[in-house]
Protein backbone atom coordinates (compact mmCIF):
# COMPACT_ATOMS: atom_id res chain seq x y z
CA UNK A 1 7.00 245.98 -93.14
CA UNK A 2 7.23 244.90 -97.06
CA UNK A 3 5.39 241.58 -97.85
CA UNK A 4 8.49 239.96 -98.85
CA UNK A 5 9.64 240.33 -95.19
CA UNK A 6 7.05 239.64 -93.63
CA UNK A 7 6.55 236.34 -91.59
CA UNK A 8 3.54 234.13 -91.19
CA UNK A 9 2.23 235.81 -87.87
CA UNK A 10 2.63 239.08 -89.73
CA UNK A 11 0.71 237.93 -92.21
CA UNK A 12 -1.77 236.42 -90.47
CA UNK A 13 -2.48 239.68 -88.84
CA UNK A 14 -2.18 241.75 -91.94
CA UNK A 15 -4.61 239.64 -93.75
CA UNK A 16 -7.18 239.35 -90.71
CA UNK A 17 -7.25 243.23 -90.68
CA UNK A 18 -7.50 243.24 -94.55
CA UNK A 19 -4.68 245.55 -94.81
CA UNK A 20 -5.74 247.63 -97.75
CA UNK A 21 -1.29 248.32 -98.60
CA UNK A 22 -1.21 244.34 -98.51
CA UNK A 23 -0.96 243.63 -101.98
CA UNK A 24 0.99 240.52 -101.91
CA UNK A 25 1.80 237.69 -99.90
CA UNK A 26 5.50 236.26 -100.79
CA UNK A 27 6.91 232.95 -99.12
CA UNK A 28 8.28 232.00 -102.04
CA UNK A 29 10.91 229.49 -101.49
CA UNK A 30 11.06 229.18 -98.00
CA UNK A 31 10.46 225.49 -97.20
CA UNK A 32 7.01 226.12 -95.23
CA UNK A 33 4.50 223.23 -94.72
CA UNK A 34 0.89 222.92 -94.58
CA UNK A 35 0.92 223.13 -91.02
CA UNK A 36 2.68 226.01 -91.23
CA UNK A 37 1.07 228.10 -93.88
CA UNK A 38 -2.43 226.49 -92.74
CA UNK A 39 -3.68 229.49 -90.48
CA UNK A 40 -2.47 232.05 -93.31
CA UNK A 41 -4.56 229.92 -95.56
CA UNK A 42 -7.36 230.03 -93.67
CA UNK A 43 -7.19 234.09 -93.12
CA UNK A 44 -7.00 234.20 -97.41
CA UNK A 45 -10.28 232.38 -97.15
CA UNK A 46 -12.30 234.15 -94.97
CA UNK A 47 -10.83 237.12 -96.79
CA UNK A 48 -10.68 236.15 -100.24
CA UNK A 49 -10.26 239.66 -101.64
CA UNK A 50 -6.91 241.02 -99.33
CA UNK A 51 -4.56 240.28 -101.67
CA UNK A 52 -3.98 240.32 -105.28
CA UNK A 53 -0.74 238.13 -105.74
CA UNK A 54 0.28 234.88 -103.69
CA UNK A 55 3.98 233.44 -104.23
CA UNK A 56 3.98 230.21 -101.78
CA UNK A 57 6.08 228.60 -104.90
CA UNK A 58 9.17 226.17 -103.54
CA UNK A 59 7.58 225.27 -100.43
CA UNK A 60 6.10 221.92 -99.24
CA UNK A 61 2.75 222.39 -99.66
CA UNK A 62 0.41 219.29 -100.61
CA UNK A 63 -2.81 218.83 -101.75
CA UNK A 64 -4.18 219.26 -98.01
CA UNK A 65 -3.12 223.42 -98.72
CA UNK A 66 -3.93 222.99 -102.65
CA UNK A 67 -7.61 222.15 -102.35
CA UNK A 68 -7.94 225.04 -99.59
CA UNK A 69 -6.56 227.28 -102.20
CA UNK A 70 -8.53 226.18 -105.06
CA UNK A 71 -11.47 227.50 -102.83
CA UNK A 72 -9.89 230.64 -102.41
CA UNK A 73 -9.74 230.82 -106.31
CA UNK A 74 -13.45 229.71 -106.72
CA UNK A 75 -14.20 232.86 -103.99
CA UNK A 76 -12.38 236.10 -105.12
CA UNK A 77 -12.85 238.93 -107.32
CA UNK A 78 -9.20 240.22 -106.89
CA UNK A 79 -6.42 237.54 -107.03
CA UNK A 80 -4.70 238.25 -110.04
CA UNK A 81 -1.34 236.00 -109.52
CA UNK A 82 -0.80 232.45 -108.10
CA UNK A 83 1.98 230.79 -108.05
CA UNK A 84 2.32 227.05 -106.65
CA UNK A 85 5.10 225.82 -108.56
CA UNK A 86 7.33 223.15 -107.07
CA UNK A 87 5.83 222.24 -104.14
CA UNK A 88 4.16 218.66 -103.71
CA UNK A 89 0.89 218.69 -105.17
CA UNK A 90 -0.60 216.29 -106.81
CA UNK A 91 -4.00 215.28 -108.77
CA UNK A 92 -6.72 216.74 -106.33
CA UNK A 93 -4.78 220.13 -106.49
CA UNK A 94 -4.77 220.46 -110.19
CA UNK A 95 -8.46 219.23 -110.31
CA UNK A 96 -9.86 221.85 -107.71
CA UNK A 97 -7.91 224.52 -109.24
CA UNK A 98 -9.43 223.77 -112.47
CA UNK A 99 -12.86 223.43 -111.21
CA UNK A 100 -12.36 226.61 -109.40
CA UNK A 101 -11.95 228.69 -112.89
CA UNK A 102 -15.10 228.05 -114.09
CA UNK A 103 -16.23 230.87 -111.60
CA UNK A 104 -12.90 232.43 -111.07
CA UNK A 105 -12.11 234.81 -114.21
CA UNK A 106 -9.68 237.74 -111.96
CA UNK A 107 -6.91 235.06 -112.25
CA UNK A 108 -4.52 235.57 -114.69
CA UNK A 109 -1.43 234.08 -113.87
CA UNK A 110 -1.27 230.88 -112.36
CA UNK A 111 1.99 228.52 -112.08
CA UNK A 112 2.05 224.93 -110.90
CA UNK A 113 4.47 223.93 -113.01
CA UNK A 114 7.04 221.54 -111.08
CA UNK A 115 4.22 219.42 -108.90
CA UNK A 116 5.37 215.87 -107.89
CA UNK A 117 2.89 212.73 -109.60
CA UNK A 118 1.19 214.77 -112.17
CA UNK A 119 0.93 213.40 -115.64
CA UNK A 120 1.35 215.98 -118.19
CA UNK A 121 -1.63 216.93 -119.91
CA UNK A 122 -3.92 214.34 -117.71
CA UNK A 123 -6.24 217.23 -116.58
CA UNK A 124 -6.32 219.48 -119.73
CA UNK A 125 -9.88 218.33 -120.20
CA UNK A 126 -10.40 219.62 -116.82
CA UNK A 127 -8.64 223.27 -117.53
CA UNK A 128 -10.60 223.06 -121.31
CA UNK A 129 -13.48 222.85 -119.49
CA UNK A 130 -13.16 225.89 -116.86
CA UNK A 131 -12.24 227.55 -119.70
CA UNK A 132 -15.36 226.93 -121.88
CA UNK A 133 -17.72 227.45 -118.84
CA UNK A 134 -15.79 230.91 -118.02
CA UNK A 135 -14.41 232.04 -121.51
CA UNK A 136 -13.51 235.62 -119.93
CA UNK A 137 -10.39 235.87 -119.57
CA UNK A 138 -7.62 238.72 -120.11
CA UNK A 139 -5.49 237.70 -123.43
CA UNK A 140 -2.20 238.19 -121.46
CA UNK A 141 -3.27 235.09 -119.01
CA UNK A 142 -0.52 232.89 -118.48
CA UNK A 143 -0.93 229.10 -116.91
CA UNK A 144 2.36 227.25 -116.42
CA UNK A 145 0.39 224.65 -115.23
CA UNK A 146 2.83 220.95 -116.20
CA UNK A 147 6.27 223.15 -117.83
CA UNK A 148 7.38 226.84 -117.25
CA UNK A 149 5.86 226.81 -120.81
CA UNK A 150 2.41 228.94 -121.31
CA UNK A 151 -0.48 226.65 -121.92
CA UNK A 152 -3.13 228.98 -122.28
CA UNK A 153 -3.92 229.78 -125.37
CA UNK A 154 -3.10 226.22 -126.24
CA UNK A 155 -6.17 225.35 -123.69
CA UNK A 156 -7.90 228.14 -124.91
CA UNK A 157 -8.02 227.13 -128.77
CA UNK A 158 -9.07 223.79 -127.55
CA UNK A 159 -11.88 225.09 -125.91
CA UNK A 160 -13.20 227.24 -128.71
CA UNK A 161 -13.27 224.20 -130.88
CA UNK A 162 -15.49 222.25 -128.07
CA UNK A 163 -19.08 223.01 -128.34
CA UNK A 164 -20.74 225.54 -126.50
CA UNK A 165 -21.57 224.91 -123.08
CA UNK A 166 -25.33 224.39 -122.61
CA UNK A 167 -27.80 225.29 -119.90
CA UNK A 168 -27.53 222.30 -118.19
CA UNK A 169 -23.65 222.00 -118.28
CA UNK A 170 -23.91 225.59 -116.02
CA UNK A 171 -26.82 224.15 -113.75
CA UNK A 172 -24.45 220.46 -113.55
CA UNK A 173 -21.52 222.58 -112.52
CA UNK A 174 -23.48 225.18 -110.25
CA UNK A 175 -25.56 223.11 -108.11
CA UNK A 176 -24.08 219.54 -108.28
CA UNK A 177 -20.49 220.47 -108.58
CA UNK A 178 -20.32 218.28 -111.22
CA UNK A 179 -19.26 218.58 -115.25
């Protein structure tokens, strides 16, 4: 069965056997919930390295799905895509996600463009940051993360220009989970 067709039991299953042809997960615009998509979640988590590319754009997931995911981000070596536009998240989402690529440096697109009750450009000091604490990152990356426009290197130049993380900024962010 092709990802694209596959349903939520499917791949629930698929991802608790860790598939290794399960490259993908798509439920892109299908109007799922957190309930919903909550046990498929929880499968990506306890194997963060199944899949390489997660569509769950145009759904109605909130930040109760978003924060899950940002832990997913913080935990794999092999997510490459992930795309959350339009759905309903909101501040906690973009700030997990964020804090999540300061160890996360696999991902290279990531879309949340379209979120309800985000101000634009409110957590760029939050992306600026991951991206100082985790400069490594492949020069095609891509973050639509307000507008279907790329703000990486935009958040990347910023981050240059910010001084060099210390020793302590690592340690802060490492074993306080703070900035």
């Amino acid at each position: 069965m092709e990802e694209s067709a596959c349903t939520v039991h499917c791949a629930v299953k698929r991802v608790q056997d860790q598939d290794r042809t399960l490259e993908y997960l798509n439920f892109h615009n299908q109007r799922h919930s957190d309930a919903q998509m909550a046990m498929v979640v929880y499968c990506l988590i306890i194997h963060p390295n199944v899949v390489s590319k997660i569509y769950f754009g145009l759904n109605q997931l909130t930040d109760e799905t978003g924060a899950k995911l940002a832990q997913l981000v913080a935990n794999t070596i092999s997510l490459k895509l992930l795309d959350l536009r339009a759905n309903k998240f909101g501040c906690l989402t973009y700030s997990t996600i964020a804090r999540s690529l300061c160890v996360n440096s696999s991902l290279v697109i990531l879309r949340l463009c379209g979120n309800t009750a985000v101000q634009r450009y409110h957590f760029d000091h939050e992306f600026i940051n991951a991206l100082r604490l985790n400069p490594v990152r492949d020069l095609k990356s891509e973050w639509r993360i307000y507008t279907r426009t790329n703000e990486f290197n935009r958040l990347k130049d910023a981050a240059e220009k910010h001084v060099a993380p210390s020793m302590l900024d690592f340690l802060l962010f490492m074993h306080l989970g703070t900035k």
